[in-house]
Protein backbone atom coordinates (compact mmCIF):
# COMPACT_ATOMS: atom_id res chain seq x y z
CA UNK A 1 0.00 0.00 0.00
CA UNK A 2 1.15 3.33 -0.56
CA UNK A 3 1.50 5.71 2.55
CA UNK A 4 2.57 9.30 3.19
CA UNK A 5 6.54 8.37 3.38
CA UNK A 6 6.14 7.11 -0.21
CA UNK A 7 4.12 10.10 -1.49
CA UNK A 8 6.40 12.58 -0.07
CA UNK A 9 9.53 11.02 -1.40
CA UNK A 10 8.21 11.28 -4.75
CA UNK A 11 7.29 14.62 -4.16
CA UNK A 12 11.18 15.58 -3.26
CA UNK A 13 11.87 13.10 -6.26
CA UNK A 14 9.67 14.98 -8.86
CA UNK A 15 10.95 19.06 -7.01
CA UNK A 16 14.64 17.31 -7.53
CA UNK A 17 14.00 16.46 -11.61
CA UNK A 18 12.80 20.42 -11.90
CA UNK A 19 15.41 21.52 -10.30
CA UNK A 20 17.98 19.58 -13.00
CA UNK A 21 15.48 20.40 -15.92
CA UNK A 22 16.33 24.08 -14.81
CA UNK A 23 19.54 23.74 -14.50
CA UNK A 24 20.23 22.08 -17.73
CA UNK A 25 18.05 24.95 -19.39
CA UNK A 26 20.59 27.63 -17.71
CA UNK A 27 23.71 25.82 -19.23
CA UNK A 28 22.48 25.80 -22.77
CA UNK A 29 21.66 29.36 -22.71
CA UNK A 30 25.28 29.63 -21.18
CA UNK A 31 26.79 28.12 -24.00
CA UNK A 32 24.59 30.50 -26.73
CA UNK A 33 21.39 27.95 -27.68
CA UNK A 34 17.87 29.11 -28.50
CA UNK A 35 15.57 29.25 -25.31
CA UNK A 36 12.25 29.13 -26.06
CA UNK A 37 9.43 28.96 -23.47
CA UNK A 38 5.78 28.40 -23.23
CA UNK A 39 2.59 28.19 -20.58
CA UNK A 40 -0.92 27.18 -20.14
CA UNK A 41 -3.59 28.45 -17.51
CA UNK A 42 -6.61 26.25 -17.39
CA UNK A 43 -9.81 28.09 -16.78
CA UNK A 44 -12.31 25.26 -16.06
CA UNK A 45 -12.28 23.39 -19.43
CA UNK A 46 -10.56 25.98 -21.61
CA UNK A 47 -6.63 26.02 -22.00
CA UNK A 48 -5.21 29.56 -22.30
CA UNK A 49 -1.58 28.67 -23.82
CA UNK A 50 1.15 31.21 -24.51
CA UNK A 51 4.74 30.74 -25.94
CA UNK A 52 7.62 32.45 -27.58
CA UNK A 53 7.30 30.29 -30.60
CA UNK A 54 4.80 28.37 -32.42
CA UNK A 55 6.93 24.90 -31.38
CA UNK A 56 6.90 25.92 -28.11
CA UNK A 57 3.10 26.99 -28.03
CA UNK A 58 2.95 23.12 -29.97
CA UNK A 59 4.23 21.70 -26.88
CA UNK A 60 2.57 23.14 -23.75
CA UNK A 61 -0.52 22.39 -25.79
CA UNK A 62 0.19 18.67 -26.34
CA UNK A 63 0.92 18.76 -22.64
CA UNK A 64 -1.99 20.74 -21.95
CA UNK A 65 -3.99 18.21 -23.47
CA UNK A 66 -2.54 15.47 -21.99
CA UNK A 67 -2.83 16.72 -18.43
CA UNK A 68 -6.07 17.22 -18.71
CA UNK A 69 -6.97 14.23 -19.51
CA UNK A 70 -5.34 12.05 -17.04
CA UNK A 71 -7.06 14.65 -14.31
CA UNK A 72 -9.91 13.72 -15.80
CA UNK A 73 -9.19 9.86 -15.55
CA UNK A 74 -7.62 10.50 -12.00
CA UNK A 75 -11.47 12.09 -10.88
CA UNK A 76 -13.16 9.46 -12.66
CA UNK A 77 -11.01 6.81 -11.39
CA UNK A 78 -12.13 6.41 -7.33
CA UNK A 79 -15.99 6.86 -8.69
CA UNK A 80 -15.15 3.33 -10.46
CA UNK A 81 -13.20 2.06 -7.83
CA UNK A 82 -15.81 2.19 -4.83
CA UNK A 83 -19.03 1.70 -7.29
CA UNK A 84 -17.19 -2.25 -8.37
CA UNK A 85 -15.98 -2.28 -4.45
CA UNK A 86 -19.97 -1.58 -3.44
CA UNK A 87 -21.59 -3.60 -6.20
């Protein structure tokens, strides 16, 4: 079973990877690369995405998208769960 340890280890885990993706982001701007950035703000159903470029616009929608949909399967999910558990 998973238990609060386990959740907040992943939670340092997952702060951790941002922390490198960041980093890593720094060092090729460093060296002279392109930095391109995007974001989305979800408004109840409707994605409001922003970027420097169309590729990077591309991408935080495709991960817009995405998101939404496994938040969608994660609310959905316990509804299943207890309606099997109490038949």
């Amino acid at each position: 079973m998973i238990d609060a340890a386990s959740i907040m280890i992943l939670g340092i885990v997952i702060i951790f990877i941002g922390f490198i993706i960041i980093l890593l982001a720094v060092a090729k701007t460093m060296r002279g690369g392109k930095v391109e950035a995007g974001g989305v703000v979800i408004v109840g159903p409707i994605p409001i995405v922003f970027g420097t470029s169309a590729r990077a616009t591309k991408m935080v929608l495709i991960l817009a998208i995405a998101l939404t949909i496994l938040a969608i399967i994660l609310f959905i999910l316990p509804l299943l769960v207890t309606r099997s558990y109490w038949g």
